[in-house]
N, C-alpha and C. Protein backbone atom coordinates (compact mmCIF):
# COMPACT_ATOMS: atom_id res chain seq x y z
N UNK A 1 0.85 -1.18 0.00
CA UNK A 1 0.00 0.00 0.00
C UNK A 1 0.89 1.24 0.00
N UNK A 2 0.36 2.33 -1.00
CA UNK A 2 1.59 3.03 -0.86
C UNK A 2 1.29 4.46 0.32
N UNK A 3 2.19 4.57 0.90
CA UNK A 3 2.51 5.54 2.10
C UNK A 3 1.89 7.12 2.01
N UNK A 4 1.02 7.50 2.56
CA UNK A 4 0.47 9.15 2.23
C UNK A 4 0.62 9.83 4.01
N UNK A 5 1.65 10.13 4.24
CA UNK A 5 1.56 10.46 5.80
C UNK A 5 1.30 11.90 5.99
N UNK A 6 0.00 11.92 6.80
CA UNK A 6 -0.62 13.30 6.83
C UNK A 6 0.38 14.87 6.96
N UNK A 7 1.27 14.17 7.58
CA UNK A 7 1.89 15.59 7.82
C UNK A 7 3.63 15.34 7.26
N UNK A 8 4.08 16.25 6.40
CA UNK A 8 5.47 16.37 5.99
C UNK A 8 6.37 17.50 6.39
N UNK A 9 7.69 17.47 6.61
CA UNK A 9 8.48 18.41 7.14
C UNK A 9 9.03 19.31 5.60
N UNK A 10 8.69 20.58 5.37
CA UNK A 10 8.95 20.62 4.65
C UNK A 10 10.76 21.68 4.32
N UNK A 11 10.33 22.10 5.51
CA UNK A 11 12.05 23.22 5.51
C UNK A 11 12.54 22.85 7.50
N UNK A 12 13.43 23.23 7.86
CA UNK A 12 13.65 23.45 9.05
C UNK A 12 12.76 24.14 9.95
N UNK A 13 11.56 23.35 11.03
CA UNK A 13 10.82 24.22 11.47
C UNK A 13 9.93 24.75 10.98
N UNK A 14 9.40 24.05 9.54
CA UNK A 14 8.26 23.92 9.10
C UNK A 14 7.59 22.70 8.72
N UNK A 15 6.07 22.67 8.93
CA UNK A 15 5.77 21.34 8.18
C UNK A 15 4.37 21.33 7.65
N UNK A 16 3.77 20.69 6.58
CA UNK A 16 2.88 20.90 6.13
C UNK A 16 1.55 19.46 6.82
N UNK A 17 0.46 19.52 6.94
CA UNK A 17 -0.46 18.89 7.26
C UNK A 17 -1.37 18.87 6.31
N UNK A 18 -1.82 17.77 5.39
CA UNK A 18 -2.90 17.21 4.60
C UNK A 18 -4.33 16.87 5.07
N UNK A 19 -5.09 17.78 5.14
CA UNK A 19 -6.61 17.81 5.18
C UNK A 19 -7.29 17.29 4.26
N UNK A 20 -8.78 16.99 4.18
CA UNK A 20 -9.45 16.91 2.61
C UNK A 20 -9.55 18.26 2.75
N UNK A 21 -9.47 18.62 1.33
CA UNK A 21 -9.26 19.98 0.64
C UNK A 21 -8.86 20.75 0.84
N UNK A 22 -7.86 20.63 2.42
CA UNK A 22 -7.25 21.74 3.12
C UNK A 22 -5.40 21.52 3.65
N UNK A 23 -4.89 22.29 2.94
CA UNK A 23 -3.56 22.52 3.72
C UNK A 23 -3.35 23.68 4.72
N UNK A 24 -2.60 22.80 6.20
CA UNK A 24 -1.68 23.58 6.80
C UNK A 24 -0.45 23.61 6.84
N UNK A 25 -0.22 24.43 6.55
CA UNK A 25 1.14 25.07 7.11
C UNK A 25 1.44 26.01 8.65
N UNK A 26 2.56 25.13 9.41
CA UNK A 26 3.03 25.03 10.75
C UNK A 26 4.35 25.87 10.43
N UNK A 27 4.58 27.11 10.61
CA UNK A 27 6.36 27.96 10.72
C UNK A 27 6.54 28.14 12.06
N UNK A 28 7.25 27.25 12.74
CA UNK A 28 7.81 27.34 14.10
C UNK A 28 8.52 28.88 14.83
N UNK A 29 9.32 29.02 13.91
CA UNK A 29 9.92 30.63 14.28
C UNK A 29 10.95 30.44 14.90
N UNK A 30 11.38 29.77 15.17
CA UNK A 30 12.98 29.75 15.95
C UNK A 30 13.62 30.35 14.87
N UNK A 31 14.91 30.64 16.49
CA UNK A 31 15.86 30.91 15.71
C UNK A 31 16.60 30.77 14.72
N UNK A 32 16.79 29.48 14.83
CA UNK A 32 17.35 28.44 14.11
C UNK A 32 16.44 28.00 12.86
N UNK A 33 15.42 27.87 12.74
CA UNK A 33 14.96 27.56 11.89
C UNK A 33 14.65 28.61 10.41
N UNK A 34 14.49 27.58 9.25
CA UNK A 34 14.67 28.34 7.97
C UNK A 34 13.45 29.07 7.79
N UNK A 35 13.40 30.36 6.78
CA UNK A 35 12.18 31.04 6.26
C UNK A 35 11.46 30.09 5.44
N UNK A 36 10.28 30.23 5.35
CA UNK A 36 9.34 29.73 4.44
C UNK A 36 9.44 30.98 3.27
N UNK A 37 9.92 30.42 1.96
CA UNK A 37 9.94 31.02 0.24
C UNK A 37 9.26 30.80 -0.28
N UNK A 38 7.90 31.13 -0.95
CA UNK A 38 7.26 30.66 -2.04
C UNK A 38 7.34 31.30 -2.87
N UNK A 39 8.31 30.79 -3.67
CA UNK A 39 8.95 32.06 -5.44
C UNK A 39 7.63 32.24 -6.05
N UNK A 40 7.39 33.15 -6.86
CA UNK A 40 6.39 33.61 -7.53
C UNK A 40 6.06 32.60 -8.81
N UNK A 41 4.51 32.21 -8.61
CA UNK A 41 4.47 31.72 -9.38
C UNK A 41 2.74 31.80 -9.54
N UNK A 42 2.08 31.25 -10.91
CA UNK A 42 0.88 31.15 -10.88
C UNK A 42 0.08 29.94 -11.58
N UNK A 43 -1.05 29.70 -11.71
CA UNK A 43 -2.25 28.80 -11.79
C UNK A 43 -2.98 29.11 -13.05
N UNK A 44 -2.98 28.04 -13.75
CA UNK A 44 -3.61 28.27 -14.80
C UNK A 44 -5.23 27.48 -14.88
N UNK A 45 -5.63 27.05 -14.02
CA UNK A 45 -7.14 26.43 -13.58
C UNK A 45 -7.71 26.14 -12.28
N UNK A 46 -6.76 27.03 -11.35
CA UNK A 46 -7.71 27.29 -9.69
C UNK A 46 -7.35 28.49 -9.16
N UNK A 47 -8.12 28.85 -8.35
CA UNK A 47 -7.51 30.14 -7.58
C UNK A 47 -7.50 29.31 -5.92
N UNK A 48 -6.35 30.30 -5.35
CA UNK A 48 -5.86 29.57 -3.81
C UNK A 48 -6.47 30.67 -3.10
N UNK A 49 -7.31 29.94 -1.89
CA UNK A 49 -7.58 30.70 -0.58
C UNK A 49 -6.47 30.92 0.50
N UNK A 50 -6.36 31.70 1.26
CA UNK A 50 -4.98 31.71 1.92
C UNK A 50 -5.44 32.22 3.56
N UNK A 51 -5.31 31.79 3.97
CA UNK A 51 -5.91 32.43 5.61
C UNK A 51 -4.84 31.93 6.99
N UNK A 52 -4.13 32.77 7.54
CA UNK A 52 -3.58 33.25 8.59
C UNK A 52 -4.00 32.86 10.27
N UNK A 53 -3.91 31.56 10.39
CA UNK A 53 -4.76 31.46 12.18
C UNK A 53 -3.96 32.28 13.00
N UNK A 54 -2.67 31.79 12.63
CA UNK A 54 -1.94 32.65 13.64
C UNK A 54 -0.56 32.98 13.40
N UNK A 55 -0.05 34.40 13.83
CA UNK A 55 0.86 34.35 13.16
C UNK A 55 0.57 35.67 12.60
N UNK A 56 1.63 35.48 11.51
CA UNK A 56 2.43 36.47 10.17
C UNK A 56 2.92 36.14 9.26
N UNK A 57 1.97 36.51 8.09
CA UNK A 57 2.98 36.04 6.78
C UNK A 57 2.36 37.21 5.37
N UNK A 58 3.92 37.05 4.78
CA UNK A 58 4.23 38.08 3.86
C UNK A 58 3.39 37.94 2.72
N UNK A 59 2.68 38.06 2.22
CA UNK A 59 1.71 37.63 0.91
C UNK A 59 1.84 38.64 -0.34
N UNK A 60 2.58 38.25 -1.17
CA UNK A 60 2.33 39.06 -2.69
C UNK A 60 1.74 38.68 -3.62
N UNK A 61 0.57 39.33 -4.03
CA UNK A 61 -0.94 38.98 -5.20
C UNK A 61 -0.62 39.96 -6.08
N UNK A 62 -0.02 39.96 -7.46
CA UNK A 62 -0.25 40.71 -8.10
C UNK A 62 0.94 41.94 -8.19
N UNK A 63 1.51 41.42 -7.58
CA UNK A 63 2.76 42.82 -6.89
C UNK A 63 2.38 44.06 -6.08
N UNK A 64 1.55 43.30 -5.23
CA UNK A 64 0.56 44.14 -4.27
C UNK A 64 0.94 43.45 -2.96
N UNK A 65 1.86 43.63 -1.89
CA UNK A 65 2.90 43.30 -0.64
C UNK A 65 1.61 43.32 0.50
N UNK A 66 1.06 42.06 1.47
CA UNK A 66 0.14 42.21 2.40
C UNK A 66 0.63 41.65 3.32
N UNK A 67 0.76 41.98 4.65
CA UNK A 67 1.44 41.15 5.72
C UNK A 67 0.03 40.53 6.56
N UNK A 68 -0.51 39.62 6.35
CA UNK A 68 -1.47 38.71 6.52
C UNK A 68 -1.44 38.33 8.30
N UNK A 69 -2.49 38.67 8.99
CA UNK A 69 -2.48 38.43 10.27
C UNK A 69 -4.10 37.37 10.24
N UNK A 70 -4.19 37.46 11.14
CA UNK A 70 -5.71 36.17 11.48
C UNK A 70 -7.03 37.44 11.48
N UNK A 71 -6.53 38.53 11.81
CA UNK A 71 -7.21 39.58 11.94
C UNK A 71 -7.67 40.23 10.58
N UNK A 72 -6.93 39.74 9.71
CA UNK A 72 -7.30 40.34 7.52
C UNK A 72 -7.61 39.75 7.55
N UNK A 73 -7.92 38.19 7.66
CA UNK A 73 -9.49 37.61 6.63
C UNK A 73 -8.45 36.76 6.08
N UNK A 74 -9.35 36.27 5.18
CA UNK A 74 -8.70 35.76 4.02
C UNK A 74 -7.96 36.26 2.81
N UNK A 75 -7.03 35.82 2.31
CA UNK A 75 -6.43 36.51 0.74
C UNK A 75 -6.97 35.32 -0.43
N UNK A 76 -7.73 36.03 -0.99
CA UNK A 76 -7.50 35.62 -2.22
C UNK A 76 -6.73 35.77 -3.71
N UNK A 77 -6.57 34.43 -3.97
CA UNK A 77 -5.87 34.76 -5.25
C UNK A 77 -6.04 34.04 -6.50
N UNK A 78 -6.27 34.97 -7.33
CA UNK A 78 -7.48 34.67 -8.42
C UNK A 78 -6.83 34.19 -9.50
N UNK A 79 -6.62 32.94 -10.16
CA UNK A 79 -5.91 31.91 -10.77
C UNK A 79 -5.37 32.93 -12.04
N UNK A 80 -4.29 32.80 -12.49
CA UNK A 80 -3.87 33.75 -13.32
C UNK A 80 -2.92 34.48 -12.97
N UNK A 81 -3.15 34.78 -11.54
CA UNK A 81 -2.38 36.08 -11.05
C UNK A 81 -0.93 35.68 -10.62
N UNK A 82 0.14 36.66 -10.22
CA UNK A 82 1.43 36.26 -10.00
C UNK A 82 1.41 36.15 -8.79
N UNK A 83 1.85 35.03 -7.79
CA UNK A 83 2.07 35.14 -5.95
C UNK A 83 2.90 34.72 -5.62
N UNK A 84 3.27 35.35 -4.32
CA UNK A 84 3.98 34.83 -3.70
C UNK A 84 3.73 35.04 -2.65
N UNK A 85 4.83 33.86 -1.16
CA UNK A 85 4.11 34.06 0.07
C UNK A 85 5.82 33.97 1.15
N UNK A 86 5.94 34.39 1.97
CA UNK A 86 6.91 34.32 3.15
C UNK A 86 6.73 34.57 4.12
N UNK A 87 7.47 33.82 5.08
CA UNK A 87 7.89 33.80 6.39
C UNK A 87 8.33 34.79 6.59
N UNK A 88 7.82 35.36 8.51
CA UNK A 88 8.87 36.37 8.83
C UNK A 88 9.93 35.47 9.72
N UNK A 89 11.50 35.92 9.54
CA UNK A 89 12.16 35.25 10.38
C UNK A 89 11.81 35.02 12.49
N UNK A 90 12.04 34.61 13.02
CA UNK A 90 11.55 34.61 14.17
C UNK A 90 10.11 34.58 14.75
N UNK A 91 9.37 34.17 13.96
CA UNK A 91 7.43 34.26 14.23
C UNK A 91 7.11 33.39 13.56
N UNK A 92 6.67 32.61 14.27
CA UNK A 92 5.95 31.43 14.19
C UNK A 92 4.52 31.80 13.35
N UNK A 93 3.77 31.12 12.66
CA UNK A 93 2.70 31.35 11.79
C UNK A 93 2.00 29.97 11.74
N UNK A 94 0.67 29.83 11.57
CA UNK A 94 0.07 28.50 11.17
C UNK A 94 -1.32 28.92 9.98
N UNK A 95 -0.87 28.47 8.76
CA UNK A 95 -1.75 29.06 7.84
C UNK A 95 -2.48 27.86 7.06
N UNK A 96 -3.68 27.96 6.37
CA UNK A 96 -4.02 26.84 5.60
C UNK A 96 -4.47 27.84 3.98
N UNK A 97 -4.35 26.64 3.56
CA UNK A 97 -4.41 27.18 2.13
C UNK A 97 -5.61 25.97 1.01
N UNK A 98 -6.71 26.47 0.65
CA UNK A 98 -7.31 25.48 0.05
C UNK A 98 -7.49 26.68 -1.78
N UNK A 99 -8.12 25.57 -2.46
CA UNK A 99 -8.54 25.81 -3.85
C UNK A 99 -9.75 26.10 -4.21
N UNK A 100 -10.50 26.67 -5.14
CA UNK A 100 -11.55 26.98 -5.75
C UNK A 100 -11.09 26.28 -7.30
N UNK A 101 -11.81 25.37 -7.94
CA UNK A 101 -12.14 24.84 -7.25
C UNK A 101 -12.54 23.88 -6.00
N UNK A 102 -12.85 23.63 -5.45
CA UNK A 102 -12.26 22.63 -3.78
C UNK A 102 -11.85 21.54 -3.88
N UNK A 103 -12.50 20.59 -5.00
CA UNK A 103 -11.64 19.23 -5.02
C UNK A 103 -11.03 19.30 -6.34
N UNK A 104 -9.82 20.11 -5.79
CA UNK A 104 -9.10 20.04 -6.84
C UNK A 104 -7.73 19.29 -6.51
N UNK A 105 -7.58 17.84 -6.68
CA UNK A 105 -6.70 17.31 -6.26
C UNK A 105 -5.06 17.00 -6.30
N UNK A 106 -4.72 17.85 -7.58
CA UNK A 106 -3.32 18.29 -8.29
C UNK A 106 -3.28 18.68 -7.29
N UNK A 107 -3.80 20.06 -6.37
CA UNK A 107 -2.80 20.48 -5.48
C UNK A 107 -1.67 20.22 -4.36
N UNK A 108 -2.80 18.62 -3.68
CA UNK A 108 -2.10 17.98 -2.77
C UNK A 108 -0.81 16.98 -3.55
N UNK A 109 -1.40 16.20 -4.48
CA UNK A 109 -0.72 15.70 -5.39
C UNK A 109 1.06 16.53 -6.23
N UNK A 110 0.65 17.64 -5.76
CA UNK A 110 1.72 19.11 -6.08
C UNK A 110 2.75 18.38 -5.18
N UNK A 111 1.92 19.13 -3.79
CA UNK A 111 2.97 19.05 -2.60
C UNK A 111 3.64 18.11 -2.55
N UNK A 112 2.98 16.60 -2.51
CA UNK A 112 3.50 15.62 -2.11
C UNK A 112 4.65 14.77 -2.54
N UNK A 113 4.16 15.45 -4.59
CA UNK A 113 5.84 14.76 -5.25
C UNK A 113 6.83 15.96 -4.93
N UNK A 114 6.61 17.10 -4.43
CA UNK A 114 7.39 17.82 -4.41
C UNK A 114 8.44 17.38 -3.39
N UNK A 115 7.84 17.19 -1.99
CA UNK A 115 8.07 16.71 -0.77
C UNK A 115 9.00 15.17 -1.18
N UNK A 116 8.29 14.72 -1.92
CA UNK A 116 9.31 13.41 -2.29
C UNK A 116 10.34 13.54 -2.83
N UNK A 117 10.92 14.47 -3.72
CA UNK A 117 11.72 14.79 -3.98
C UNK A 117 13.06 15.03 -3.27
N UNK A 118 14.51 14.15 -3.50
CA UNK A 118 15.68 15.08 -2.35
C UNK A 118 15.84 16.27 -2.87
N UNK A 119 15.70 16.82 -1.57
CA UNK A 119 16.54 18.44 -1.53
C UNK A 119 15.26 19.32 -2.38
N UNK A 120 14.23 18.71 -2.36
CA UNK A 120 12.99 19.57 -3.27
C UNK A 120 12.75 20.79 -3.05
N UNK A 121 13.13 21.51 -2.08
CA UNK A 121 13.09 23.21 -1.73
C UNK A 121 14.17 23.71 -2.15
N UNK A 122 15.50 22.68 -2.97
CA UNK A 122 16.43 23.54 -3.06
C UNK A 122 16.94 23.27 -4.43
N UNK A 123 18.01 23.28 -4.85
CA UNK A 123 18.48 23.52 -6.29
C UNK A 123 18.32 21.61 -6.37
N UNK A 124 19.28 21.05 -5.24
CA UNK A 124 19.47 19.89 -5.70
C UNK A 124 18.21 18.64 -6.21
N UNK A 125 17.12 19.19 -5.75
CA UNK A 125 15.90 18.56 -6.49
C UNK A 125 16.01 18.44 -7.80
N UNK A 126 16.82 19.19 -8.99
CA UNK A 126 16.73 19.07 -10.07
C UNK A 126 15.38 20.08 -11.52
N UNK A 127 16.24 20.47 -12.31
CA UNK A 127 15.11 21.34 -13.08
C UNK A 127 13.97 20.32 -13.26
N UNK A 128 14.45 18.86 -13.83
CA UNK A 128 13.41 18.26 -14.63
C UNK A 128 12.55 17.50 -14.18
N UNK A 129 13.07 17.07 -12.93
CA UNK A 129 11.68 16.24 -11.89
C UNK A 129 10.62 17.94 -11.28
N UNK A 130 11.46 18.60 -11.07
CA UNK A 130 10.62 19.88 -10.74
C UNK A 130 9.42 20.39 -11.90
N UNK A 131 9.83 20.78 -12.91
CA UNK A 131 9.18 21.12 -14.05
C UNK A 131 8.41 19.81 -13.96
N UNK A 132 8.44 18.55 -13.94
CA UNK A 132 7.74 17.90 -14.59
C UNK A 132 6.34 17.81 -13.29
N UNK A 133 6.69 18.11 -11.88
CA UNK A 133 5.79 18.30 -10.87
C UNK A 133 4.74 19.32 -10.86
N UNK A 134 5.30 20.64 -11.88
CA UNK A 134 5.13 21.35 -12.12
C UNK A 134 3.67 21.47 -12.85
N UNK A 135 4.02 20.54 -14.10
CA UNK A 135 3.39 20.40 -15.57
C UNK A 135 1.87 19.56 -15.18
N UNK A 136 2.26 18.76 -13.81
CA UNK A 136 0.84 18.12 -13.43
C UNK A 136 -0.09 18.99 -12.64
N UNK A 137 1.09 19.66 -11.51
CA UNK A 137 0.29 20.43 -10.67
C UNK A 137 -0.09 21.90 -11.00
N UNK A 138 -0.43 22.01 -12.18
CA UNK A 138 -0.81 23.69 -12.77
C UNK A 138 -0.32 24.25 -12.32
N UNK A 139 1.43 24.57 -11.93
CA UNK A 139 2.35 25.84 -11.31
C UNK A 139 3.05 26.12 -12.38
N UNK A 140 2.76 27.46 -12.70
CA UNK A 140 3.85 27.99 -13.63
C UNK A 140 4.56 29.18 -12.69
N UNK A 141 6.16 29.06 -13.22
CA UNK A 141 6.70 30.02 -12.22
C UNK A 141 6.56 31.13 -13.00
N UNK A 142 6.93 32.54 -12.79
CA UNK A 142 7.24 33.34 -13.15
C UNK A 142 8.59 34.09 -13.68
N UNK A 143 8.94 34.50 -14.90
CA UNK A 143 10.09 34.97 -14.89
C UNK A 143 10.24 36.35 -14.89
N UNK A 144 11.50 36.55 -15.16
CA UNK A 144 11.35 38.58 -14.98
C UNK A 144 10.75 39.58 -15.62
N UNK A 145 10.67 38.51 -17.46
CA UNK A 145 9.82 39.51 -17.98
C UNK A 145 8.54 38.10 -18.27
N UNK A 146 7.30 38.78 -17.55
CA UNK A 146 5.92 37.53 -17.41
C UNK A 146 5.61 37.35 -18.79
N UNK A 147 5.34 36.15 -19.43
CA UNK A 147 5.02 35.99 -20.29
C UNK A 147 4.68 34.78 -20.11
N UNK A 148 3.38 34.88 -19.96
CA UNK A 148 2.33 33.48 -19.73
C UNK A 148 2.78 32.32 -20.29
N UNK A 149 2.40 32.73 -22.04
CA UNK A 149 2.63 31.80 -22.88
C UNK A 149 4.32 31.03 -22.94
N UNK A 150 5.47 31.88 -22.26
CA UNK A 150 6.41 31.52 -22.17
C UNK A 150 6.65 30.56 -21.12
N UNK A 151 6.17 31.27 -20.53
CA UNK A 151 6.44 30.09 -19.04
C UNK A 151 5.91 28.49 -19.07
N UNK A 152 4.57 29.12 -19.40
CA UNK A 152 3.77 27.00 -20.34
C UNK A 152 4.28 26.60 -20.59
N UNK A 153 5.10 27.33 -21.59
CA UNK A 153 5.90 26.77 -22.72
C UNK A 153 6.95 25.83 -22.63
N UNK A 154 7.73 26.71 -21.33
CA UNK A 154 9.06 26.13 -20.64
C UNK A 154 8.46 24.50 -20.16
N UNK A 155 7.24 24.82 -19.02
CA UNK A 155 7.21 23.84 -18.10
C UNK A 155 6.09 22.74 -18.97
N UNK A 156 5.95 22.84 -20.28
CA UNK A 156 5.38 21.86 -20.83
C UNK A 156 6.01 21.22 -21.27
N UNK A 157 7.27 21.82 -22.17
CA UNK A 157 8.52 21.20 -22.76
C UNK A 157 9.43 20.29 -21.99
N UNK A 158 9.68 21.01 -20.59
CA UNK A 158 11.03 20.14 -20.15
C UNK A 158 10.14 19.41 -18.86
N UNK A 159 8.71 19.98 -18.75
CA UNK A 159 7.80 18.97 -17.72
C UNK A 159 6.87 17.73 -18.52
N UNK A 160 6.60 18.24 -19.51
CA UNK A 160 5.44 17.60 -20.06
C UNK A 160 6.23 16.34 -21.01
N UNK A 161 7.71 16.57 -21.68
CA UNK A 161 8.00 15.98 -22.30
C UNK A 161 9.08 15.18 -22.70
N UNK A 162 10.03 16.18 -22.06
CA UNK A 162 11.74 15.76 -21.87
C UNK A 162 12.02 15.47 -20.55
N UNK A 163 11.34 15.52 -19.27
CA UNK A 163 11.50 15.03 -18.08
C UNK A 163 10.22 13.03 -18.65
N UNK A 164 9.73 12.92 -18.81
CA UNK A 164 9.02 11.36 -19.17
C UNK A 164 10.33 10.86 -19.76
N UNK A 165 10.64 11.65 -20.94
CA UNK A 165 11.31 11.14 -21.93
C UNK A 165 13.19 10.42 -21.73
N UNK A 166 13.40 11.33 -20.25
CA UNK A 166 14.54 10.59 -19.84
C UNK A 166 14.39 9.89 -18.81
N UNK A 167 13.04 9.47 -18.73
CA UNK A 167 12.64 8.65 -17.57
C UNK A 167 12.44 8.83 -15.80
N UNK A 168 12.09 10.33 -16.19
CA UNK A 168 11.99 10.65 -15.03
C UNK A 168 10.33 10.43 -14.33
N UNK A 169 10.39 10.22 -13.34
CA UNK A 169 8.70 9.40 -12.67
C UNK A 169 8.36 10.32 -11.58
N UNK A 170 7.10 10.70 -11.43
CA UNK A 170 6.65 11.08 -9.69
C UNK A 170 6.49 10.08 -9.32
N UNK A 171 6.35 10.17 -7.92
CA UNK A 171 6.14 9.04 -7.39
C UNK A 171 4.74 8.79 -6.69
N UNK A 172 4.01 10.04 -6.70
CA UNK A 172 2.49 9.67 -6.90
C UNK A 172 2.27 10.05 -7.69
N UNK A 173 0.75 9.64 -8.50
CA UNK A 173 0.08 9.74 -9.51
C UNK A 173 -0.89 9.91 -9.61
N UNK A 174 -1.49 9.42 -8.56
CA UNK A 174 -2.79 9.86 -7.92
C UNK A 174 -3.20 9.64 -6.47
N UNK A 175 -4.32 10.21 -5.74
CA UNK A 175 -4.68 9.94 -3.95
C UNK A 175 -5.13 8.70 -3.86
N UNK A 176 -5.10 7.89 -4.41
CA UNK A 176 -5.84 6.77 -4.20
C UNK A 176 -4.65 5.64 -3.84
N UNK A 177 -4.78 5.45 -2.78
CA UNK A 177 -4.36 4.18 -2.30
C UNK A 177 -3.70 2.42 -2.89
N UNK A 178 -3.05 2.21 -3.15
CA UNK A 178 -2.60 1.19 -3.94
C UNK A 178 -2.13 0.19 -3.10
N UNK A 179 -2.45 -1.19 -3.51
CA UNK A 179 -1.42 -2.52 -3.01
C UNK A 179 -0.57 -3.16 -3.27
């Protein structure tokens, strides 16, 4: 049966928790522990809810900078758009993040090959298992100068076609349980 364990560590002093249709995210805040980065990137068929229990976190929609407390509500972000999200160093945060649509299951499916991945938050994960995580889970990153159609382009090519093609695999494929 293959292994789906609710909760993954994803940086130093962070870790993510698998809900139905809901992610948390846990930022401890130590000292010691690393920032949470989410490079800019966007969605080409959901928009993400983003809400703050507790805590602080840096939220960019659009190139519009919001420092997100439990006290703003929710952020939305409306599929299309450019985001990004961070940690403040030293402050702990606990945020969840779900989709419109709600069962939209790429997302968890996102995290999880991401998480499988070595070194997946960092360079050593590799362009082409990344891109190809990418190409399932509707994330296109952003580059300096945005160009939608460019960015597809990238993560269809070296996700959609030349990461299969040298045999590169996720290691889930879908939520469903196997023997």
């Amino acid at each position: 049966m293959t292994d789906y364990p609710d909760t993954v560590d994803m940086l130093i002093g962070t870790s993510l928790t698998f809900e139905p249709q809901l992610r948390i995210v846990r930022v401890r805040g130590g000292a010691d522990d690393e920032i949470l980065r989410v490079p800019t990137h966007w969605h080409e068929n959901h928009d993400e809810i983003v809400a703050v229990l507790e805590g602080k976190l840096k939220v960019t929609i659009g190139g519009k900078v919001t420092l997100c407390t439990p006290e703003s509500g929710e952020a939305f972000i409306p599929r299309g758009v450019p985001h990004s999200m961070e940690s403040l160093k030293g402050v702990s945060c606990v945020v969840t993040e779900r989709t419109n649509p709600a069962k939209f299951d790429k997302k968890e499916l996102f995290f999880r090959n991401m998480f499988a991945l070595p070194g997946s938050l960092s360079q050593e994960g590799g362009l082409l298992p990344v891109m190809q995580i990418f190409y399932h889970g509707d994330i296109y990153p952003v580059f300096r100068v945005h160009l939608r159609w460019l960015e597809k382009a990238v993560v269809k090519v070296l996700g959609g076609y030349l990461a299969p093609l040298l045999g590169y695999r996720m290691k889930y494929k879908s939520l469903k349980k196997t023997s």
